[in-house]
C-alpha atoms as a PDB file:
ATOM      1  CA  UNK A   1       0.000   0.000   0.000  1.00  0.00           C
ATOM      2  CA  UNK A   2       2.700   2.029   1.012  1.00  0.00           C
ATOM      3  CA  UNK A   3       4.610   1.556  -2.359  1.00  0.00           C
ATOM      4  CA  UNK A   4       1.199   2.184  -4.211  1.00  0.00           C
ATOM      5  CA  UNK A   5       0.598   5.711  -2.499  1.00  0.00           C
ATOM      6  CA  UNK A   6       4.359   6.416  -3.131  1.00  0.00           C
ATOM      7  CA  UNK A   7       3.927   5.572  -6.975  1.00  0.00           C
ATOM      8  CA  UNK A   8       1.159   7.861  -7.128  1.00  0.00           C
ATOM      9  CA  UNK A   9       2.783  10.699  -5.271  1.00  0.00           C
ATOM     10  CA  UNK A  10       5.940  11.074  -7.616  1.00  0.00           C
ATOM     11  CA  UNK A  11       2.876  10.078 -10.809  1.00  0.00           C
ATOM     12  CA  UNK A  12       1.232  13.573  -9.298  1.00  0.00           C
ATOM     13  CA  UNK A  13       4.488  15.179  -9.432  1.00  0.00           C
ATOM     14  CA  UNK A  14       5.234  14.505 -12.822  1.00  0.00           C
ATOM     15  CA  UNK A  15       2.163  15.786 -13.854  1.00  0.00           C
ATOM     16  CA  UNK A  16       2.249  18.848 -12.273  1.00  0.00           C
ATOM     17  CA  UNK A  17       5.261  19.879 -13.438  1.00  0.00           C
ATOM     18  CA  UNK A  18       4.782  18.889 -17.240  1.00  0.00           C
ATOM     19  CA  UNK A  19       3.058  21.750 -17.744  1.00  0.00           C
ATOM     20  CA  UNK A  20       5.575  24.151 -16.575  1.00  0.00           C
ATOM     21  CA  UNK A  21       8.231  22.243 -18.706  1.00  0.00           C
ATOM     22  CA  UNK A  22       6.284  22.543 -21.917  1.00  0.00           C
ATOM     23  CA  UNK A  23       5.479  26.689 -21.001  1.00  0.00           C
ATOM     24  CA  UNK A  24       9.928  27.011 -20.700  1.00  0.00           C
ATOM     25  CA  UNK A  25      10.270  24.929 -24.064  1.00  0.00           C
ATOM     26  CA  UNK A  26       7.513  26.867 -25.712  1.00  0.00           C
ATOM     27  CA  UNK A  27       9.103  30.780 -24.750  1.00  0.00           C
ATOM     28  CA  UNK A  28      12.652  29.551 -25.534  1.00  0.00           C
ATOM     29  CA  UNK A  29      11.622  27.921 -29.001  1.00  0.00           C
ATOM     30  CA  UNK A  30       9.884  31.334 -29.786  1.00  0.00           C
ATOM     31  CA  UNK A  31      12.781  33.839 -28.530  1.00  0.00           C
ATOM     32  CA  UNK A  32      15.101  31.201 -31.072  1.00  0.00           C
ATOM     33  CA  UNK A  33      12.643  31.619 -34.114  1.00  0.00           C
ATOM     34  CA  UNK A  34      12.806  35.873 -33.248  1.00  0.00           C
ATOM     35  CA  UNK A  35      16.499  35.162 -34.188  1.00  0.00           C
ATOM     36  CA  UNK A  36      16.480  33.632 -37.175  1.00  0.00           C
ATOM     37  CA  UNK A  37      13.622  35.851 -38.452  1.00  0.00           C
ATOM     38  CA  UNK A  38      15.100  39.018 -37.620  1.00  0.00           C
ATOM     39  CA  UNK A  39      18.584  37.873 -39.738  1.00  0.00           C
ATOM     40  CA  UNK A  40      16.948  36.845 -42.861  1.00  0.00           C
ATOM     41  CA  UNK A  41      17.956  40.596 -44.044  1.00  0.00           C
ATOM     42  CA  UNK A  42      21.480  40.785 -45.143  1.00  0.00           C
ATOM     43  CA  UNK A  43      22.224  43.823 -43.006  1.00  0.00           C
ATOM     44  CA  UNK A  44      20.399  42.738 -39.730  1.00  0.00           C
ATOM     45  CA  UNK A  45      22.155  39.270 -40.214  1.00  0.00           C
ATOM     46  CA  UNK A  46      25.165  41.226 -39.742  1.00  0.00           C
ATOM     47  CA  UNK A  47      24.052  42.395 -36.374  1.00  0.00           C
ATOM     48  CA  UNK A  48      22.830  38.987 -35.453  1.00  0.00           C
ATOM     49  CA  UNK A  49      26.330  37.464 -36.382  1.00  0.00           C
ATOM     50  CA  UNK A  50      28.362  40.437 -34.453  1.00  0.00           C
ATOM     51  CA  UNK A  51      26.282  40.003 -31.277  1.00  0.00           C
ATOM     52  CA  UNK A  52      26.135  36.267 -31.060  1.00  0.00           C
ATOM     53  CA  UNK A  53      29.685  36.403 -31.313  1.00  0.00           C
ATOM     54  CA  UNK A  54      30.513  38.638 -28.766  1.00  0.00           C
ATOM     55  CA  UNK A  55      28.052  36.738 -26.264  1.00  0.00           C
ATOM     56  CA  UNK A  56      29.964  32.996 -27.114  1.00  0.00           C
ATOM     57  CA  UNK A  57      33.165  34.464 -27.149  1.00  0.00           C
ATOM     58  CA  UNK A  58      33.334  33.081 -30.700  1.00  0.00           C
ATOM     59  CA  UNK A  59      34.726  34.680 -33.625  1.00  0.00           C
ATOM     60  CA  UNK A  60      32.858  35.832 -36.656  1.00  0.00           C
ATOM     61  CA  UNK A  61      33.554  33.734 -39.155  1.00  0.00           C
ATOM     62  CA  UNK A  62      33.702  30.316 -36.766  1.00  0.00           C
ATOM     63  CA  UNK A  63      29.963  30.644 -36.409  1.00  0.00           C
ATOM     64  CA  UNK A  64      29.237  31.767 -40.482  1.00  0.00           C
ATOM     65  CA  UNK A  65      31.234  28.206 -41.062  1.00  0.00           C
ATOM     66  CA  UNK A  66      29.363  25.886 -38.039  1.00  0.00           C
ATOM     67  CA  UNK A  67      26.152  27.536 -40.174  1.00  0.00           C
ATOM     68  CA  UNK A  68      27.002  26.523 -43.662  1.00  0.00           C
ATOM     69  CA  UNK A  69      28.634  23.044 -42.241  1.00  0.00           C
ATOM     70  CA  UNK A  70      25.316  22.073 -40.668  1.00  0.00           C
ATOM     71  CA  UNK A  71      22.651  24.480 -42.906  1.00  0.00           C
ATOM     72  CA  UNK A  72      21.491  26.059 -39.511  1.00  0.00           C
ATOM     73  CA  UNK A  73      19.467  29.100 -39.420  1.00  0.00           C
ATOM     74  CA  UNK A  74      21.019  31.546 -36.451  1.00  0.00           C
ATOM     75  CA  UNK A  75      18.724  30.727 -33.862  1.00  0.00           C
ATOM     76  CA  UNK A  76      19.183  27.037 -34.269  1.00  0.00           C
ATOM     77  CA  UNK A  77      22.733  28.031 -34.194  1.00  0.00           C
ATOM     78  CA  UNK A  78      22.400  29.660 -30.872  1.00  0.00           C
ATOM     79  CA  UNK A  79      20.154  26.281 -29.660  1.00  0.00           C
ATOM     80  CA  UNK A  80      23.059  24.404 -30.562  1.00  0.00           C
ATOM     81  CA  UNK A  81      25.803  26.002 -28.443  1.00  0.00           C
ATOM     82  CA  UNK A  82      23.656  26.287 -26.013  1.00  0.00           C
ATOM     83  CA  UNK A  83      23.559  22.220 -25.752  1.00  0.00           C
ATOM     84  CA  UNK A  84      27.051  22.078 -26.233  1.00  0.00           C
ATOM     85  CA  UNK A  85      27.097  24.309 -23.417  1.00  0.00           C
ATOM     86  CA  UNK A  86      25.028  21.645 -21.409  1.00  0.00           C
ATOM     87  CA  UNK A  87      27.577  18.940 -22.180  1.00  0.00           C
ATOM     88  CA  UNK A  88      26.414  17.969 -25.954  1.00  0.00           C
ATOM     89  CA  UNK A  89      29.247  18.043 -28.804  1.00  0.00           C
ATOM     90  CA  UNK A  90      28.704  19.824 -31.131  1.00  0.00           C
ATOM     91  CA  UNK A  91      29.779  16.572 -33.113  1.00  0.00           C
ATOM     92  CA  UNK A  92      27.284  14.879 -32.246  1.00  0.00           C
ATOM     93  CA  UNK A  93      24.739  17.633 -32.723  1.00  0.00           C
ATOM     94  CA  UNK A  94      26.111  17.838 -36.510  1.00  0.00           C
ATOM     95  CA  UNK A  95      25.674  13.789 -36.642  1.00  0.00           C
ATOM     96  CA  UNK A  96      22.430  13.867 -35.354  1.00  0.00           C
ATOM     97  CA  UNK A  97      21.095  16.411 -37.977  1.00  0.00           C
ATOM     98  CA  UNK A  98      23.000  14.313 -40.626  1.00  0.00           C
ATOM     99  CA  UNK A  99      20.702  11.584 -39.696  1.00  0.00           C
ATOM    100  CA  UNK A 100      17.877  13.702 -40.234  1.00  0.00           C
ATOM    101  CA  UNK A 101      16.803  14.983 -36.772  1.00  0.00           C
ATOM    102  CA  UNK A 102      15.466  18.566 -36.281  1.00  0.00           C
ATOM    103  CA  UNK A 103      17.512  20.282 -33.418  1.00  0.00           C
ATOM    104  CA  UNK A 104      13.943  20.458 -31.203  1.00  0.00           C
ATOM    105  CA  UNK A 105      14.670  16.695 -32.076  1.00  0.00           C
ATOM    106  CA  UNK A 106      17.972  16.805 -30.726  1.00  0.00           C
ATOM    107  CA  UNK A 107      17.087  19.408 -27.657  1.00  0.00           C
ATOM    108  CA  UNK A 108      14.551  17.392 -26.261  1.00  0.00           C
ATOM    109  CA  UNK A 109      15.746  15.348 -23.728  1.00  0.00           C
ATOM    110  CA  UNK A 110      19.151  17.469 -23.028  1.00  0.00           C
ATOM    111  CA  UNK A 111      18.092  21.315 -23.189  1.00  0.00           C
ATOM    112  CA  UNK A 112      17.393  23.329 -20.272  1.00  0.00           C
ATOM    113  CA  UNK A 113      14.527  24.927 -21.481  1.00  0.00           C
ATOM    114  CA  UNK A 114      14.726  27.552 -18.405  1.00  0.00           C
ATOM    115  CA  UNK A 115      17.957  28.638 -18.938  1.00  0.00           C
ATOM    116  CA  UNK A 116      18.179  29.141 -22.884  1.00  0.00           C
ATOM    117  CA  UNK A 117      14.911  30.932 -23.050  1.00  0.00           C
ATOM    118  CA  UNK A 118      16.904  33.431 -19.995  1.00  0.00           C
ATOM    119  CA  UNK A 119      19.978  33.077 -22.837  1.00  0.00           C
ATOM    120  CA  UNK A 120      18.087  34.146 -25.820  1.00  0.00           C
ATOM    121  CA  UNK A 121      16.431  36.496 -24.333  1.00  0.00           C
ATOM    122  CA  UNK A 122      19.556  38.213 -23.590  1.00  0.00           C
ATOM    123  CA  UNK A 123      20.541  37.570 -27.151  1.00  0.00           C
ATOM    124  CA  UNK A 124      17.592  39.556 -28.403  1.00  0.00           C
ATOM    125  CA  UNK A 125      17.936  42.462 -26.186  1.00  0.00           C
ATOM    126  CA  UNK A 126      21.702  42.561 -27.294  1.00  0.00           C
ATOM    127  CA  UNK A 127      20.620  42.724 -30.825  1.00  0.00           C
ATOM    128  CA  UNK A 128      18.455  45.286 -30.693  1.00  0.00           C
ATOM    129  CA  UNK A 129      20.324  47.617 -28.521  1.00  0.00           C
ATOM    130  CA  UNK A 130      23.183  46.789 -31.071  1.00  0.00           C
ATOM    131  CA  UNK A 131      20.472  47.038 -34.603  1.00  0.00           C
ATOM    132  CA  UNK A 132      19.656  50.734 -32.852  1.00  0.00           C
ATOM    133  CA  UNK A 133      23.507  51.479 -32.956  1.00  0.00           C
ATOM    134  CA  UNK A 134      23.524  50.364 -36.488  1.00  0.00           C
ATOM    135  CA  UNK A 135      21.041  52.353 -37.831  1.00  0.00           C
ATOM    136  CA  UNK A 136      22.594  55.526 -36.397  1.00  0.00           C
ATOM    137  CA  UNK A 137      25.791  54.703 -37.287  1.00  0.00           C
ATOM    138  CA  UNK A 138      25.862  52.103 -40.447  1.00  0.00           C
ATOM    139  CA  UNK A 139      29.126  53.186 -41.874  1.00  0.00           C
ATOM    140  CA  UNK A 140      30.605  52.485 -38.614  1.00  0.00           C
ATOM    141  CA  UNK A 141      29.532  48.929 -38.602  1.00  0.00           C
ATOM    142  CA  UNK A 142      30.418  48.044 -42.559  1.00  0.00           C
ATOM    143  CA  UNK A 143      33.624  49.279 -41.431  1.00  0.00           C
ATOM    144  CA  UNK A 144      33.622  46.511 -38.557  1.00  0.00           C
ATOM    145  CA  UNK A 145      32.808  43.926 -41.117  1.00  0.00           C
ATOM    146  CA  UNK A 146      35.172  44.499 -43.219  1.00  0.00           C
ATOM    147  CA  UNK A 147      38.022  44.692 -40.096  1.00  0.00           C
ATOM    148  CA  UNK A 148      36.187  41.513 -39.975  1.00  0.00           C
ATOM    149  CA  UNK A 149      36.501  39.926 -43.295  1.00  0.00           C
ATOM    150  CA  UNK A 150      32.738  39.064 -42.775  1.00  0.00           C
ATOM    151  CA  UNK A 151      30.228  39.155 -45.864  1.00  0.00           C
ATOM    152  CA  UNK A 152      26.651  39.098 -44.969  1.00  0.00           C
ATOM    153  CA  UNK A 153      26.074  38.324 -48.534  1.00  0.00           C
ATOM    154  CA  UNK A 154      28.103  34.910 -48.764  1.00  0.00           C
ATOM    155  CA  UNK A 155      26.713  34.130 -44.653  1.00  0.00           C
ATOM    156  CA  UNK A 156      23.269  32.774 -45.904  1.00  0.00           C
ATOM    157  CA  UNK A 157      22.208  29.399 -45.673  1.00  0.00           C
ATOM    158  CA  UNK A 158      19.136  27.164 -47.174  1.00  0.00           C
ATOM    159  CA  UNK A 159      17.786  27.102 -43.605  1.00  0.00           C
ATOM    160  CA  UNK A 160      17.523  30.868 -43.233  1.00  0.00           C
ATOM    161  CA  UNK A 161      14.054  30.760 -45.725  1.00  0.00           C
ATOM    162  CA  UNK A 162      12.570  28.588 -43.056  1.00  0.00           C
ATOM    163  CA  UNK A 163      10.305  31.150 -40.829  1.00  0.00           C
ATOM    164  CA  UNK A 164       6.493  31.892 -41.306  1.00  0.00           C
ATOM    165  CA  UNK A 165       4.781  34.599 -42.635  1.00  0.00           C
ATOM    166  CA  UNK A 166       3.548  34.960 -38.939  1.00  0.00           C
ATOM    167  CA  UNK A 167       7.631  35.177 -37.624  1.00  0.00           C
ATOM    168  CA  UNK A 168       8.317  37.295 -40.777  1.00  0.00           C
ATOM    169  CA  UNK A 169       5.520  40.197 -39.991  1.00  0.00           C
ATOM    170  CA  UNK A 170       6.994  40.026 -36.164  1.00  0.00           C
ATOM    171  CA  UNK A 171      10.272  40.614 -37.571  1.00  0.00           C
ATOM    172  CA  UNK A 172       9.174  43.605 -39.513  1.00  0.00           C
ATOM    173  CA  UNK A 173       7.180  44.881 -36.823  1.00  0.00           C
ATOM    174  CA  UNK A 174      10.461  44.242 -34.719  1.00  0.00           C
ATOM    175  CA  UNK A 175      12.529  46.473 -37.344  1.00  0.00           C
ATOM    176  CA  UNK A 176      10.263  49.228 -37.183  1.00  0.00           C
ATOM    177  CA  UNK A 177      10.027  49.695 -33.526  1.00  0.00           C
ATOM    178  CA  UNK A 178      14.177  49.951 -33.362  1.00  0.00           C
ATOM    179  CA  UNK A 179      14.214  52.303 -36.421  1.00  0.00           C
ATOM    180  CA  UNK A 180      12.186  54.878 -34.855  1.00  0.00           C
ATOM    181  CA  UNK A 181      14.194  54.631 -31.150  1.00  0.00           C
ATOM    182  CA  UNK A 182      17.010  55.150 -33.236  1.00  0.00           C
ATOM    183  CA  UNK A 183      15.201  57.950 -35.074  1.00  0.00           C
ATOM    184  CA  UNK A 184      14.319  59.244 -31.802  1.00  0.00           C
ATOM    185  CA  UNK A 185      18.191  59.397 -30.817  1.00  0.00           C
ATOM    186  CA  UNK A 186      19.299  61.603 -33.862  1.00  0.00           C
ATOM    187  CA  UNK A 187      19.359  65.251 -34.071  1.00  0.00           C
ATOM    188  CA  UNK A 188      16.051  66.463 -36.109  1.00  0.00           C
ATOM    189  CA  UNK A 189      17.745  66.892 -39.262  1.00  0.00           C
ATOM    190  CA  UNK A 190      19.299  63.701 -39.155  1.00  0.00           C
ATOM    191  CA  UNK A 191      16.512  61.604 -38.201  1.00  0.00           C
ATOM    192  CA  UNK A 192      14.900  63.215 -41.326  1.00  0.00           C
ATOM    193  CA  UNK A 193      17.734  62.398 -43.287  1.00  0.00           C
ATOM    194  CA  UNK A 194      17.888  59.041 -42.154  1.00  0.00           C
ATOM    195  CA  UNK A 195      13.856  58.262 -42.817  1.00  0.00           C
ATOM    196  CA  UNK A 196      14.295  59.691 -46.748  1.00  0.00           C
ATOM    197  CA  UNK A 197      17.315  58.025 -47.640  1.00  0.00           C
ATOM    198  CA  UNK A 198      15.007  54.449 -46.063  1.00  0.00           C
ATOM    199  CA  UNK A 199      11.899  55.077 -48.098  1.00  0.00           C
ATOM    200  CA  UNK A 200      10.185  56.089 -44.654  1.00  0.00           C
ATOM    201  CA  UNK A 201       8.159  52.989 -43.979  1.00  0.00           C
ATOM    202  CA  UNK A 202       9.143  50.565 -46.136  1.00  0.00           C
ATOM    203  CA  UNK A 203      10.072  47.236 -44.315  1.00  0.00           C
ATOM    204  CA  UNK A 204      13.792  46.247 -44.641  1.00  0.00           C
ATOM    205  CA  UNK A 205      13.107  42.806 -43.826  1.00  0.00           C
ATOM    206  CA  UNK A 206      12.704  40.989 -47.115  1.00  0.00           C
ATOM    207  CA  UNK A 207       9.212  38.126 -47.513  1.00  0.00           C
ATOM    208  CA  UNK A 208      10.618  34.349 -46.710  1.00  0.00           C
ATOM    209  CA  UNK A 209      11.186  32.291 -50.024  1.00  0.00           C
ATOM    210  CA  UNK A 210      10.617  29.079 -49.983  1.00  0.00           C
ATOM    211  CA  UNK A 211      10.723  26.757 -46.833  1.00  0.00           C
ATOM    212  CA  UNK A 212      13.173  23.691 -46.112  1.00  0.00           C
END
């Protein structure tokens, strides 16, 4: 009897906190898509790829080549270290999606859902502080690119088509929001400048092709 009320205790437990697991895997999985739909534009992707380097410690063009070598979109990219982070190799990640697996395939069972949706959430307020520097100062950060040796151009990969119309429209809606803050920033004649030479409203974020 004992071992039958015991059995149903840690049963109770388990469902109780099921719920709360799915909730962490469900906000971490949609701060990941924000960063692969915000870096389907060339120049954005540029911001993506500066900030996620300086927050891994990684260089530049490491995380353009992990990309291309496994066809990963940047937030999938950011999933990944963070499960190498958790004790995964990255080997193994790249084996497993050479087998065919998704990385929520792979993540499941090994991600701390918790602490990667605290991670990217970081990551996306880095990248927009960093996207608001950019659009008042975009010569300064071509010039870092090129210190760089980075291309945004040649940093695309098959996987980076693969968001929704409803992640593309946030993404736009994203883009918007930082261009005016950064608008804000600049003197009055610059801000005007800076809204002509854009086409005022016009979304920079280009419409996802087709999906992988």
């Amino acid at each position: 009897m004992t071992k039958i009320i015991g059995s149903l205790i840690c049963l109770l437990a388990f469902v109780l906190v099921l719920p709360g697991f799915a909730d962490d895997q469900e906000k971490a999985v949609n701060e990941v898509k924000k960063i692969s739909a915000f870096s389907v534009d060339s120049n954005m992707r540029s911001v993506v790829n500066r900030t996620m380097a300086d927050m891994l410690k990684a260089k530049r063009l490491d995380l353009v080549k992990q990309r291309q070598d496994m066809n990963l979109s940047y937030g999938n990219l950011f999933l990944a270290h963070e499960l190498e982070a958790g004790g995964l190799k990255m080997e193994q990640i790249a084996q497993e999606l050479k087998a065919g697996k998704s990385m929520l395939d792979i993540a499941n069972g090994h991600a701390n859902w918790k602490q990667i949706d605290s991670d990217a959430k970081k990551l996306n307020h880095k990248i927009d502080d960093n996207v608001e520097k950019y659009l008042q100062n975009p010569k300064k950060a071509q010039a870092q690119d090129e210190s760089d040796d980075y291309d945004a151009k040649a940093d695309k990969v098959a996987a980076d088509s693969d968001v929704s119309k409803d992640e593309y429209a946030d993404a736009q809606k994203r883009y918007q929001r930082l261009s005016e803050m950064a608008g804000s920033h600049l003197p009055t004649g610059d801000a005007n400048a800076k809204n002509q030479g854009q086409g005022g409203d016009a979304p920079v974020v280009p419409p996802p092709t087709s999906r992988h």
